[in-house]
N, C-alpha and C. Protein backbone atom coordinates (compact mmCIF):
# COMPACT_ATOMS: atom_id res chain seq x y z
N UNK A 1 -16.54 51.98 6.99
CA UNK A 1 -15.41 51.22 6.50
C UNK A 1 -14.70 50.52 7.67
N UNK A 2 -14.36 49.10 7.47
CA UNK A 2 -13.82 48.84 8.12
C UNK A 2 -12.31 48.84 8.74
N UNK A 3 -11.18 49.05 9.27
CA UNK A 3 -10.20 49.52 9.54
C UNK A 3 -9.04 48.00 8.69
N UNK A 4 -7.96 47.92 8.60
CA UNK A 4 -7.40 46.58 8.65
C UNK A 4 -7.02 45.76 9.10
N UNK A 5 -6.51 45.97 10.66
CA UNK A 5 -6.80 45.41 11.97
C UNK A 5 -8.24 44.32 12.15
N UNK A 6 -9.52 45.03 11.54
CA UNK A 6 -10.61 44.62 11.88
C UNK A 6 -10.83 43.93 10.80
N UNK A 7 -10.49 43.78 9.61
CA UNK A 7 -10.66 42.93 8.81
C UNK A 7 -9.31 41.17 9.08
N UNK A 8 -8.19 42.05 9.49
CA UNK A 8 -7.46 40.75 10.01
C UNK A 8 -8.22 39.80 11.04
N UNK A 9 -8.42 40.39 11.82
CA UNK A 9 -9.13 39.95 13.08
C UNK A 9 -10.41 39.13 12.64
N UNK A 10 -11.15 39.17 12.07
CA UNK A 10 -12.53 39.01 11.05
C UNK A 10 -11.27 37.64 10.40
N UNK A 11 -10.90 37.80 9.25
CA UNK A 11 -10.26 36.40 8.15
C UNK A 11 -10.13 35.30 9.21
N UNK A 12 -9.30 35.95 10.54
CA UNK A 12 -8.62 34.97 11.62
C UNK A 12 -10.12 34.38 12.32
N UNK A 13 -10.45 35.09 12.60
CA UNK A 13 -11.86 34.29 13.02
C UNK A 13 -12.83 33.28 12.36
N UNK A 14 -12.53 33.75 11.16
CA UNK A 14 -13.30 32.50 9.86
C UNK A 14 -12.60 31.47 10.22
N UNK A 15 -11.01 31.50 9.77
CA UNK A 15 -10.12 30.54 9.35
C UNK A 15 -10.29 29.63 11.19
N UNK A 16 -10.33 30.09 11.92
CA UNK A 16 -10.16 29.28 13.01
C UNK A 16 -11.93 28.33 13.48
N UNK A 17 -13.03 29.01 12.93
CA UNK A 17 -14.04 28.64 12.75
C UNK A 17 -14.54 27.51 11.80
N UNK A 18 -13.46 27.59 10.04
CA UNK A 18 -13.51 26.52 9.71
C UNK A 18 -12.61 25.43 10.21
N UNK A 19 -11.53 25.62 10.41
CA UNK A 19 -10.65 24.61 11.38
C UNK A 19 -11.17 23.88 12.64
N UNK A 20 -11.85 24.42 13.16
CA UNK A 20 -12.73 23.54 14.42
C UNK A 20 -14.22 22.74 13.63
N UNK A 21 -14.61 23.63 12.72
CA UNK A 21 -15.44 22.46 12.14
C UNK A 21 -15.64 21.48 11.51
N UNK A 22 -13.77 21.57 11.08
CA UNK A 22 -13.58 19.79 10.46
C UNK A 22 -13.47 19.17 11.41
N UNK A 23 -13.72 19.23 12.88
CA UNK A 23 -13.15 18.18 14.04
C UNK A 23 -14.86 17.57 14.36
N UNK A 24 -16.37 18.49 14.28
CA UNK A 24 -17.39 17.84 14.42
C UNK A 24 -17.66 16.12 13.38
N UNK A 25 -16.96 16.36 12.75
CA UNK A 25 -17.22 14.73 12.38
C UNK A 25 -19.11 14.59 11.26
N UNK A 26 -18.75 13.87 10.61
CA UNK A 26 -20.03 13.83 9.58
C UNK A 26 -20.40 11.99 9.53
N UNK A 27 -22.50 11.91 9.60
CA UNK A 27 -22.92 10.95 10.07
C UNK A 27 -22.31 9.80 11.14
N UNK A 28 -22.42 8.84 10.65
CA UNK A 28 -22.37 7.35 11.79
C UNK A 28 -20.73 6.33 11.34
N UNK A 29 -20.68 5.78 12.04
CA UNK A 29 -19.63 4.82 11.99
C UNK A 29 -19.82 3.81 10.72
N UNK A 30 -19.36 3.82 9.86
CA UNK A 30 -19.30 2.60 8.89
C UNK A 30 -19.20 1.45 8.89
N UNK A 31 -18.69 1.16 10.25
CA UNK A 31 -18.28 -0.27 10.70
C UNK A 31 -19.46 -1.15 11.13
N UNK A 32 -19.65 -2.51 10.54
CA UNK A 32 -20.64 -3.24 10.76
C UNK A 32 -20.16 -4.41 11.58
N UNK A 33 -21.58 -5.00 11.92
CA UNK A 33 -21.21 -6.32 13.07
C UNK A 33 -21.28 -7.06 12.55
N UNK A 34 -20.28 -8.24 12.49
CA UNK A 34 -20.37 -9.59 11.71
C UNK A 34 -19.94 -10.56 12.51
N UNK A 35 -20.37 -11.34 12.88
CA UNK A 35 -20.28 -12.41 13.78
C UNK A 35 -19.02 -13.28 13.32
N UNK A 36 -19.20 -13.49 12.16
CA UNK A 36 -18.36 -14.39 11.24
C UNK A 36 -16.78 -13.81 11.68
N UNK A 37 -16.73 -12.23 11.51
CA UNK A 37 -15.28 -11.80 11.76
C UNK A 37 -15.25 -11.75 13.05
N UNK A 38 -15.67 -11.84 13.96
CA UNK A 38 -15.42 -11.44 15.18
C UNK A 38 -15.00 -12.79 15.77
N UNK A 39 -15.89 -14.07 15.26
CA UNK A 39 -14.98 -15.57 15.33
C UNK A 39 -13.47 -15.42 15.20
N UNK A 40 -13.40 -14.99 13.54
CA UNK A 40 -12.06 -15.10 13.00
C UNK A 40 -11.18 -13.88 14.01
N UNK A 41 -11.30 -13.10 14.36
CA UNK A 41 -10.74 -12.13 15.39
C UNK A 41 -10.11 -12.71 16.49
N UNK A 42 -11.29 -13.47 17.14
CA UNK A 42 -10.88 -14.09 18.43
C UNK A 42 -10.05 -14.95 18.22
N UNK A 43 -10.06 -16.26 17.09
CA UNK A 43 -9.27 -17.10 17.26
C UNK A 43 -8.30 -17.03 16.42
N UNK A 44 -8.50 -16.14 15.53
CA UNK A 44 -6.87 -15.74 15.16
C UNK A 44 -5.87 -14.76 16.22
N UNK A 45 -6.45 -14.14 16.97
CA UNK A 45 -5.69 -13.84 18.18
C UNK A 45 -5.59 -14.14 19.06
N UNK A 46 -6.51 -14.90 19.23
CA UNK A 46 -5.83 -16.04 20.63
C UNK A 46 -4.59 -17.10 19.84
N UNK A 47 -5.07 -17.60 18.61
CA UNK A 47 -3.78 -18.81 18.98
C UNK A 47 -2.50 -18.01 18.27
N UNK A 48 -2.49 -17.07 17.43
CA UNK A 48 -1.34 -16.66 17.68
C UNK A 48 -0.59 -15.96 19.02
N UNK A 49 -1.48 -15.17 19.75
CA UNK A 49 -0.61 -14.57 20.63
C UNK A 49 0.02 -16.13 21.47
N UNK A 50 -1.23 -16.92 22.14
CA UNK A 50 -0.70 -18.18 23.02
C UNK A 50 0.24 -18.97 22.42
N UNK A 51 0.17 -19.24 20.89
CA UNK A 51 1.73 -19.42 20.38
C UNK A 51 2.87 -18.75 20.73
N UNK A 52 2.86 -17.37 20.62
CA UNK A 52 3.99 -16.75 20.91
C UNK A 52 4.58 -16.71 22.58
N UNK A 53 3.40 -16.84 23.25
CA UNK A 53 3.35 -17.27 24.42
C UNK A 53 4.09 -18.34 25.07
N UNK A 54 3.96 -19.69 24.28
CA UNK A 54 4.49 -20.97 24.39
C UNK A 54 5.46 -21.09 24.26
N UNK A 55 6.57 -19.84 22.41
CA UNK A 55 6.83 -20.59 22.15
C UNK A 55 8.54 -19.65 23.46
N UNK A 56 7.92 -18.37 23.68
CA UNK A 56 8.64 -17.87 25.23
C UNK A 56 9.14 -18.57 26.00
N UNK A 57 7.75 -19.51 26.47
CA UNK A 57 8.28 -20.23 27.68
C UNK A 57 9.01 -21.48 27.36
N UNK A 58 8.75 -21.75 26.40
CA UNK A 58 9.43 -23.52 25.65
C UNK A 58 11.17 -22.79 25.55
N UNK A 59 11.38 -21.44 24.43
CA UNK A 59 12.88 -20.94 24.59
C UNK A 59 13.19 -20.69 25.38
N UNK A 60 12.93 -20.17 26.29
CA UNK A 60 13.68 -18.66 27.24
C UNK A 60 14.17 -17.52 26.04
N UNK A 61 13.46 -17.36 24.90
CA UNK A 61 13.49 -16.42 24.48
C UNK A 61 12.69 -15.66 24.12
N UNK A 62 12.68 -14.28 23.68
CA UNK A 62 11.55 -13.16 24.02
C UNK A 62 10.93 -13.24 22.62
N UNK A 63 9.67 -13.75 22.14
CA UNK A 63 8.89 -13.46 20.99
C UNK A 63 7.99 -12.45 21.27
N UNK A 64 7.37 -12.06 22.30
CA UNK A 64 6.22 -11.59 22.30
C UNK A 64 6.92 -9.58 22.33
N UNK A 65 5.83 -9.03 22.53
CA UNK A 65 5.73 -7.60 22.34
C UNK A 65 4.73 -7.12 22.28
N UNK A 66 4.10 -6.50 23.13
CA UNK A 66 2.77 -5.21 23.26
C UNK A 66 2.60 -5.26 21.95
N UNK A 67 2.80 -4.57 20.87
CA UNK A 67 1.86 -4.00 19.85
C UNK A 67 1.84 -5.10 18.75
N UNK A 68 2.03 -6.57 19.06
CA UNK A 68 1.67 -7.42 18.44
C UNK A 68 0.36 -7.69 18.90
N UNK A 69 0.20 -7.63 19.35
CA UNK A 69 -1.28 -7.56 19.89
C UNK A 69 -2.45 -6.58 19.00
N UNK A 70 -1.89 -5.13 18.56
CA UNK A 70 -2.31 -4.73 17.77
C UNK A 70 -2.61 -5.08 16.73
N UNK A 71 -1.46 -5.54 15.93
CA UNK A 71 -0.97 -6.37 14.96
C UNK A 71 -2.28 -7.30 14.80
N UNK A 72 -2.71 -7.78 15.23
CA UNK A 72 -3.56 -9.41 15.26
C UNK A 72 -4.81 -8.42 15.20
N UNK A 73 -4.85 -7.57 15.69
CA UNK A 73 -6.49 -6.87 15.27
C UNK A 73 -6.69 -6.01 13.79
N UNK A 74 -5.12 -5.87 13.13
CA UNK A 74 -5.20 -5.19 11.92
C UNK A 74 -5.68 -7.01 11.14
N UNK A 75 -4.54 -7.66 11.18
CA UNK A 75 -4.50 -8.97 10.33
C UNK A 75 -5.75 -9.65 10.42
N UNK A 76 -6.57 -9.62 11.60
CA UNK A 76 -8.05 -10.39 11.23
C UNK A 76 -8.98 -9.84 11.28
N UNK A 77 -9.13 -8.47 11.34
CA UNK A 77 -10.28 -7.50 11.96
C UNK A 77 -10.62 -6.61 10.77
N UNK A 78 -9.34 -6.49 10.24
CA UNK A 78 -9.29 -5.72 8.78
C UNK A 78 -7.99 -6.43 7.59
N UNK A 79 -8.00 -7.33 7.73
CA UNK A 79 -7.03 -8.07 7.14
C UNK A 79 -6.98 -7.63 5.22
N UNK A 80 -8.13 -7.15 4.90
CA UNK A 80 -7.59 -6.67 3.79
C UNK A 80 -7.18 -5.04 3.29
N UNK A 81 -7.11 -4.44 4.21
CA UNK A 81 -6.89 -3.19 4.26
C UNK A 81 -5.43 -2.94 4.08
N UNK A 82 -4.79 -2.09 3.59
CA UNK A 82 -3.63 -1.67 3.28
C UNK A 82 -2.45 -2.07 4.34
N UNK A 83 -2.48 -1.63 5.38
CA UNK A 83 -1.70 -1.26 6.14
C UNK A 83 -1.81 -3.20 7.37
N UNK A 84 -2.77 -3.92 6.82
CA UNK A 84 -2.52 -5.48 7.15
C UNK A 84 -1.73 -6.08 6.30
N UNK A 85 -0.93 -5.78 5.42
CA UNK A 85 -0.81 -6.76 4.57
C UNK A 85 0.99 -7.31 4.94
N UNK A 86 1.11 -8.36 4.95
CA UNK A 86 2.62 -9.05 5.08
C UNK A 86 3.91 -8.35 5.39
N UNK A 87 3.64 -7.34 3.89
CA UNK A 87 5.05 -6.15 3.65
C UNK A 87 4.88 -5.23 4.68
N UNK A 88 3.86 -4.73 4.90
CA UNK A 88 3.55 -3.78 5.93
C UNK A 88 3.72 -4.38 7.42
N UNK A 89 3.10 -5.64 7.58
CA UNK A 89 3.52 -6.21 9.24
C UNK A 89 4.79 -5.98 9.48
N UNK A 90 5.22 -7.07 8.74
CA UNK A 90 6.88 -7.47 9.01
C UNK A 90 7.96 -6.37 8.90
N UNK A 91 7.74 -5.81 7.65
CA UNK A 91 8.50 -4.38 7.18
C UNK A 91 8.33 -3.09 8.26
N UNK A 92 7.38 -2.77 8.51
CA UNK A 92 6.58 -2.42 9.37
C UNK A 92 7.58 -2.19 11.07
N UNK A 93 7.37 -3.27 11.69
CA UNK A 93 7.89 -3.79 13.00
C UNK A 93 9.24 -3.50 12.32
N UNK A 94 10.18 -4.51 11.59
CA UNK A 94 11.36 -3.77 11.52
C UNK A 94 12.03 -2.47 11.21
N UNK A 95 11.51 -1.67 10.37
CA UNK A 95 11.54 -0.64 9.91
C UNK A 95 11.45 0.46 11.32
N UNK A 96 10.38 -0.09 12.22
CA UNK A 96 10.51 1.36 13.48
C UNK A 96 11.26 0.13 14.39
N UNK A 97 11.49 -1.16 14.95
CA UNK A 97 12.27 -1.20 15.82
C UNK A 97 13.68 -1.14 15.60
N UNK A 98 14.36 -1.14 14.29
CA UNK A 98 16.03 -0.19 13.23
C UNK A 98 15.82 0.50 14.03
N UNK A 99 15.06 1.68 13.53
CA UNK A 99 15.12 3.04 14.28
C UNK A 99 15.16 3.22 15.63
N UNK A 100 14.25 2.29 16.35
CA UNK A 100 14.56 2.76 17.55
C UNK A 100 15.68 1.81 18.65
N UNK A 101 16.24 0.96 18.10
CA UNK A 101 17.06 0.64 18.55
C UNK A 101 18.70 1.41 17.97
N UNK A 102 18.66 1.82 16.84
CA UNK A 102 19.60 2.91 16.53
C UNK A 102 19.15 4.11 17.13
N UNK A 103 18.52 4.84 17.50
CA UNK A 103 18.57 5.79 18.23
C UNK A 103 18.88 5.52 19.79
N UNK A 104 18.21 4.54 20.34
CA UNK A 104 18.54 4.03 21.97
C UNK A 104 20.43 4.03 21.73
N UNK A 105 20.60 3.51 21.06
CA UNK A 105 22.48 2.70 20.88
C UNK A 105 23.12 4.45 20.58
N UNK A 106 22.69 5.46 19.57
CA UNK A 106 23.54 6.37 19.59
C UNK A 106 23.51 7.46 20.94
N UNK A 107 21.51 7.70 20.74
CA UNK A 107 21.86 8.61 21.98
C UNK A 107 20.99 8.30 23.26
N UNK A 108 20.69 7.01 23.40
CA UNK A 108 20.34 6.29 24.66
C UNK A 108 18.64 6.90 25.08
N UNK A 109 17.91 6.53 25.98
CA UNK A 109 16.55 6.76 25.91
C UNK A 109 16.46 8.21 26.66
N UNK A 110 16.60 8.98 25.96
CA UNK A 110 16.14 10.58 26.60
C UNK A 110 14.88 10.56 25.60
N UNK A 111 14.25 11.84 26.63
CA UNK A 111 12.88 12.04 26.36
C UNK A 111 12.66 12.67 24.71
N UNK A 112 13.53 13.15 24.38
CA UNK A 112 14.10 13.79 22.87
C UNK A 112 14.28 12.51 21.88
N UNK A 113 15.13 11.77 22.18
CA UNK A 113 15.22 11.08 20.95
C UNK A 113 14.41 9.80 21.09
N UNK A 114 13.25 9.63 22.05
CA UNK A 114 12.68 8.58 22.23
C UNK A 114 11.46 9.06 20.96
N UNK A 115 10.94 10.80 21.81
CA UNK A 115 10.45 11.17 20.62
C UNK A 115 10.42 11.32 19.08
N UNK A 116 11.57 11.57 18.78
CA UNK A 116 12.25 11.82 17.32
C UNK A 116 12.34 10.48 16.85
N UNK A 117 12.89 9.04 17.48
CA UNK A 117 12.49 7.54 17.10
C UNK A 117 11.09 7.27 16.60
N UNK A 118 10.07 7.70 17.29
CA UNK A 118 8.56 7.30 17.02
C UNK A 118 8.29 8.30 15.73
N UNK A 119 8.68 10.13 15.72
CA UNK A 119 8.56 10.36 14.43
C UNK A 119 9.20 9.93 13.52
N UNK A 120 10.57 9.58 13.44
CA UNK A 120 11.75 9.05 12.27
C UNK A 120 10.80 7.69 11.89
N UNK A 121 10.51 6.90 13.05
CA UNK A 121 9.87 5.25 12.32
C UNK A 121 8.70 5.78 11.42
N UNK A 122 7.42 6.85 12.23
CA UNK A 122 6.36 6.57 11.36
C UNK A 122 6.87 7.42 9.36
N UNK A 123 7.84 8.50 9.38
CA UNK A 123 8.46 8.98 8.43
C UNK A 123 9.04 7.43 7.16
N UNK A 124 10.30 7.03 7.90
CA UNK A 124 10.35 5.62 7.66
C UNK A 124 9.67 4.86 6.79
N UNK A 125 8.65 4.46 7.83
CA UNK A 125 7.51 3.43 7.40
C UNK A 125 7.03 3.79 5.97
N UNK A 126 6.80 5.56 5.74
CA UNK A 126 5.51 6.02 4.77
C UNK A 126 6.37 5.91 3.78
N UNK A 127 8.05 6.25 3.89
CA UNK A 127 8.75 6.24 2.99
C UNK A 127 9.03 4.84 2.10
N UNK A 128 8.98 3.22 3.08
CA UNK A 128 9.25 2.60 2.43
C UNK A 128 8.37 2.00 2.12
N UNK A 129 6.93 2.27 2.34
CA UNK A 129 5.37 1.98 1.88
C UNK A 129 5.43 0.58 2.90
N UNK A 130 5.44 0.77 4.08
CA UNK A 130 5.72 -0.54 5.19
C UNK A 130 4.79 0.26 6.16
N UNK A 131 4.03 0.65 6.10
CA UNK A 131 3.09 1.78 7.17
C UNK A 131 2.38 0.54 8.11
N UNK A 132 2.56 0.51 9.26
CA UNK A 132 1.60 -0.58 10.21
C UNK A 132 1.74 0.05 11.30
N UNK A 133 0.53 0.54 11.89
CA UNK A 133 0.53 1.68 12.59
C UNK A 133 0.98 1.07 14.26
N UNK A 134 0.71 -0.57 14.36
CA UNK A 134 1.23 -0.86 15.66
C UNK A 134 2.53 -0.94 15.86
N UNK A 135 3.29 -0.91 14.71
CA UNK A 135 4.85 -0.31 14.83
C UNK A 135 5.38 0.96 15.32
N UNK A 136 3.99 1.85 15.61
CA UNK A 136 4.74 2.90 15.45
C UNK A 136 5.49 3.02 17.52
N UNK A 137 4.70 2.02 18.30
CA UNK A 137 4.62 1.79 19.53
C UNK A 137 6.50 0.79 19.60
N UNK A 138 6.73 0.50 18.25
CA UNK A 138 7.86 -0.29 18.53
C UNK A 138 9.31 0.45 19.35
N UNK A 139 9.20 1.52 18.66
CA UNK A 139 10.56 2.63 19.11
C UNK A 139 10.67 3.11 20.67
N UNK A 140 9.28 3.13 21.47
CA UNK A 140 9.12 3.08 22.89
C UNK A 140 9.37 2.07 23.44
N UNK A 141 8.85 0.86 23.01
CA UNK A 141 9.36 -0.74 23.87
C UNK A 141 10.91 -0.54 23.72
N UNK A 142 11.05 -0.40 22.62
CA UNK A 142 12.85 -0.74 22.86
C UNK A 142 14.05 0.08 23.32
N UNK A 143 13.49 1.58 23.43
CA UNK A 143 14.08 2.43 23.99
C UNK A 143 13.76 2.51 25.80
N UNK A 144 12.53 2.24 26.00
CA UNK A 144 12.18 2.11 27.65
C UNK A 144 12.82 1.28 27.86
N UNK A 145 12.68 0.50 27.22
CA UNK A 145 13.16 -0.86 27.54
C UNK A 145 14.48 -1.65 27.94
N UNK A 146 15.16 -0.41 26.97
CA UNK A 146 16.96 -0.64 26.67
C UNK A 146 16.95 -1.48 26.00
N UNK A 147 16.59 -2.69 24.78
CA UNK A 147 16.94 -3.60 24.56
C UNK A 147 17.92 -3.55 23.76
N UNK A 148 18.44 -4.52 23.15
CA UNK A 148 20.03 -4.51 22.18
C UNK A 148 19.47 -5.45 21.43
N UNK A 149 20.56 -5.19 20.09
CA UNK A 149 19.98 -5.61 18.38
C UNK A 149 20.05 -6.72 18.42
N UNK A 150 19.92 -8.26 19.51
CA UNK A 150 19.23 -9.13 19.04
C UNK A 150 17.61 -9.27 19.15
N UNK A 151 16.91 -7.96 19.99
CA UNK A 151 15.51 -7.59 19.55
C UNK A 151 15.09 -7.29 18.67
N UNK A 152 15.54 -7.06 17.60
CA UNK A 152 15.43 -6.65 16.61
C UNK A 152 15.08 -8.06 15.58
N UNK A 153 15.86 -9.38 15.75
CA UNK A 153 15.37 -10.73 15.00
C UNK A 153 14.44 -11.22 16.12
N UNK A 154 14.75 -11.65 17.35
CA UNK A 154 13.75 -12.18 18.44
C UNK A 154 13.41 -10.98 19.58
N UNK A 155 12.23 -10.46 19.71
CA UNK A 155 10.71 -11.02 18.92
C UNK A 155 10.48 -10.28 17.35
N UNK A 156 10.88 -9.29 17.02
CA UNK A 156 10.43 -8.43 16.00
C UNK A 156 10.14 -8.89 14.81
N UNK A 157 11.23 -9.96 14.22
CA UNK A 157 11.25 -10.34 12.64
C UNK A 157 10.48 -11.48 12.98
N UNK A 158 10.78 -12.35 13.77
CA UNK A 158 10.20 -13.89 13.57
C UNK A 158 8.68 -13.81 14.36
N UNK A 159 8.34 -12.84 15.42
CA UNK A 159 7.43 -12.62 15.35
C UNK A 159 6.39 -12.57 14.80
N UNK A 160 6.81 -11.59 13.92
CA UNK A 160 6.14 -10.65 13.03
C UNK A 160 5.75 -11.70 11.58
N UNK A 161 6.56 -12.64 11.67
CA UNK A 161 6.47 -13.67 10.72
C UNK A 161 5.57 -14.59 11.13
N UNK A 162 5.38 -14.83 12.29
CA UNK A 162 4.58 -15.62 12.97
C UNK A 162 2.78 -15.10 12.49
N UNK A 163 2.87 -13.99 12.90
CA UNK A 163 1.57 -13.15 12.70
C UNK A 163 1.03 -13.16 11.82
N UNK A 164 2.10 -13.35 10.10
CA UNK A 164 1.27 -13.31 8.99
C UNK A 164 1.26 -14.40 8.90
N UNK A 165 2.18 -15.70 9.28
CA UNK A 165 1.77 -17.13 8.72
C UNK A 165 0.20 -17.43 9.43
N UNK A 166 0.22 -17.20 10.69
CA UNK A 166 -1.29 -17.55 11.35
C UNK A 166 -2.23 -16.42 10.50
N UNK A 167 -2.35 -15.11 9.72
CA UNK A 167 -3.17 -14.50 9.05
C UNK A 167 -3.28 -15.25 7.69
N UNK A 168 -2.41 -15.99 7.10
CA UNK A 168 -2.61 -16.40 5.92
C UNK A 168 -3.23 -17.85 5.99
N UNK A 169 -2.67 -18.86 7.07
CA UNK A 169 -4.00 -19.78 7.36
C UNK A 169 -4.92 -19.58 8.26
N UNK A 170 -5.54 -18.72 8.72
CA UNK A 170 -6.97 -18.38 9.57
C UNK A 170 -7.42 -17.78 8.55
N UNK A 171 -7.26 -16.62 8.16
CA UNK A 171 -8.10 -15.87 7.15
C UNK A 171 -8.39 -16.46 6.18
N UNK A 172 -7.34 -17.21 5.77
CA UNK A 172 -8.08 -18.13 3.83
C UNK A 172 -8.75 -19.09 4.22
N UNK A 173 -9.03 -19.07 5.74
CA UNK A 173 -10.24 -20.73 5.82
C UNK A 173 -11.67 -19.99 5.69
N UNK A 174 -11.56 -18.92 5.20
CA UNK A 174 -13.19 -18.46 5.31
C UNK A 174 -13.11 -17.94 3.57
N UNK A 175 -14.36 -18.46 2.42
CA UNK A 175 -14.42 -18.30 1.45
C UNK A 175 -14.49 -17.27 1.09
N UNK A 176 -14.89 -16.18 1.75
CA UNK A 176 -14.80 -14.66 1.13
C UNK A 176 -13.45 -14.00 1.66
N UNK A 177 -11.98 -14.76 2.02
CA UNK A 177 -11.43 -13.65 2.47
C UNK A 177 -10.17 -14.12 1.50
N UNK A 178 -9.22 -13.36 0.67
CA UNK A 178 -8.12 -13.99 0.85
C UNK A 178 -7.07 -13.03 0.84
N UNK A 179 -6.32 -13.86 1.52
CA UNK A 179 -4.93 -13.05 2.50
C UNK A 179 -3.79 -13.36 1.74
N UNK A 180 -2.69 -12.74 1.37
CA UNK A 180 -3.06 -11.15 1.66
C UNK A 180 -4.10 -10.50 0.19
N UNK A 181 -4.07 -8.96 0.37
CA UNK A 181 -4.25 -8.54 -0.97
C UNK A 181 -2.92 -8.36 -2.17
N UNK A 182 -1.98 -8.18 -0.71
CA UNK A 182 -0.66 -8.17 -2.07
C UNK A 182 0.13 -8.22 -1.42
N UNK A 183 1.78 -8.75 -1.42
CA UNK A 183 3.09 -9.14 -1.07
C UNK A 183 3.91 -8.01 -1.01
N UNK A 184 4.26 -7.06 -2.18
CA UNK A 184 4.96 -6.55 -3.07
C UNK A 184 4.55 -4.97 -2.51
């Protein structure tokens, strides 16, 4: 007979045995090569980012931002997938740079609430069905950063507006794609 110690010890050993074997991963990558998207990739992210680029140096004001860059690989790379779509970009970017510019403004960039910004945005996001995962990088730019709530309209909103107008004419010039799948 076994003791109950030795049967605990035994369950704990299963349970941690199946837990490491959901991390081996099952067959190959799903993702295929298509020449066609990898066009639309490149030059939907080149001329939006070099737009946003231009339109920097033409203002002296700040459009651009690191995880727009991301942004441009959800919108043409997977442009019909959930988390590309308009509500999600735009909603998205604003929804975690709120947060993290309200957290920088109440309790300034400590290592605590820089953290608790990046969980509160991605919480946020799922809550207001605005999930865009290169937002979730927004609450670090603006807290490292220090910026103040006119980052929040330039680059974030009009940005971010920028991104889907260039996804909605690059992507609908190709007959199998159309952008978005939904607004709403």
């Amino acid at each position: 007979m076994y003791s109950e110690t030795a049967i605990n010890r035994k369950d704990k050993k299963l349970v941690s045995i199946r837990y490491l074997s959901k991390m081996k991963g099952k067959g190959r990558s799903p993702l295929q090569v298509n020449v066609k998207d990898s066009f639309t990739g490149l030059t939907g992210g080149f001329l939006t980012i070099i737009t946003l680029i231009y339109l920097t140096n033409l203002t002296s004001t700040e459009w651009l931002m690191a995880p727009f860059g991301a942004s441009c690989v959800l919108v043409f790379a997977v442009w019909n997938a959930p988390l590309s779509q308009p509500r999600n970009v735009i909603g998205g970017h604003f929804v975690s740079t709120f947060i993290g510019l309200l957290m920088y403004h109440l309790f300034g960039n400590e290592p605590w609430s820089i953290a608790f910004a990046v969980g509160l945005a991605i919480a946020m996001m799922i809550l207001s069905k605005t999930t865009h995962p290169p937002a979730g990088a927004d609450p670090l730019v603006v807290m490292v950063g220090a910026y103040s709530w006119d980052y929040l309209i330039s680059p974030v909103l009009i940005g971010s507006i920028i991104i889907v107008i260039f996804a909605l004419l690059i992507n609908n010039l190709r007959n199998n794609r159309n952008y978005p799948t939904f607004w709403i």
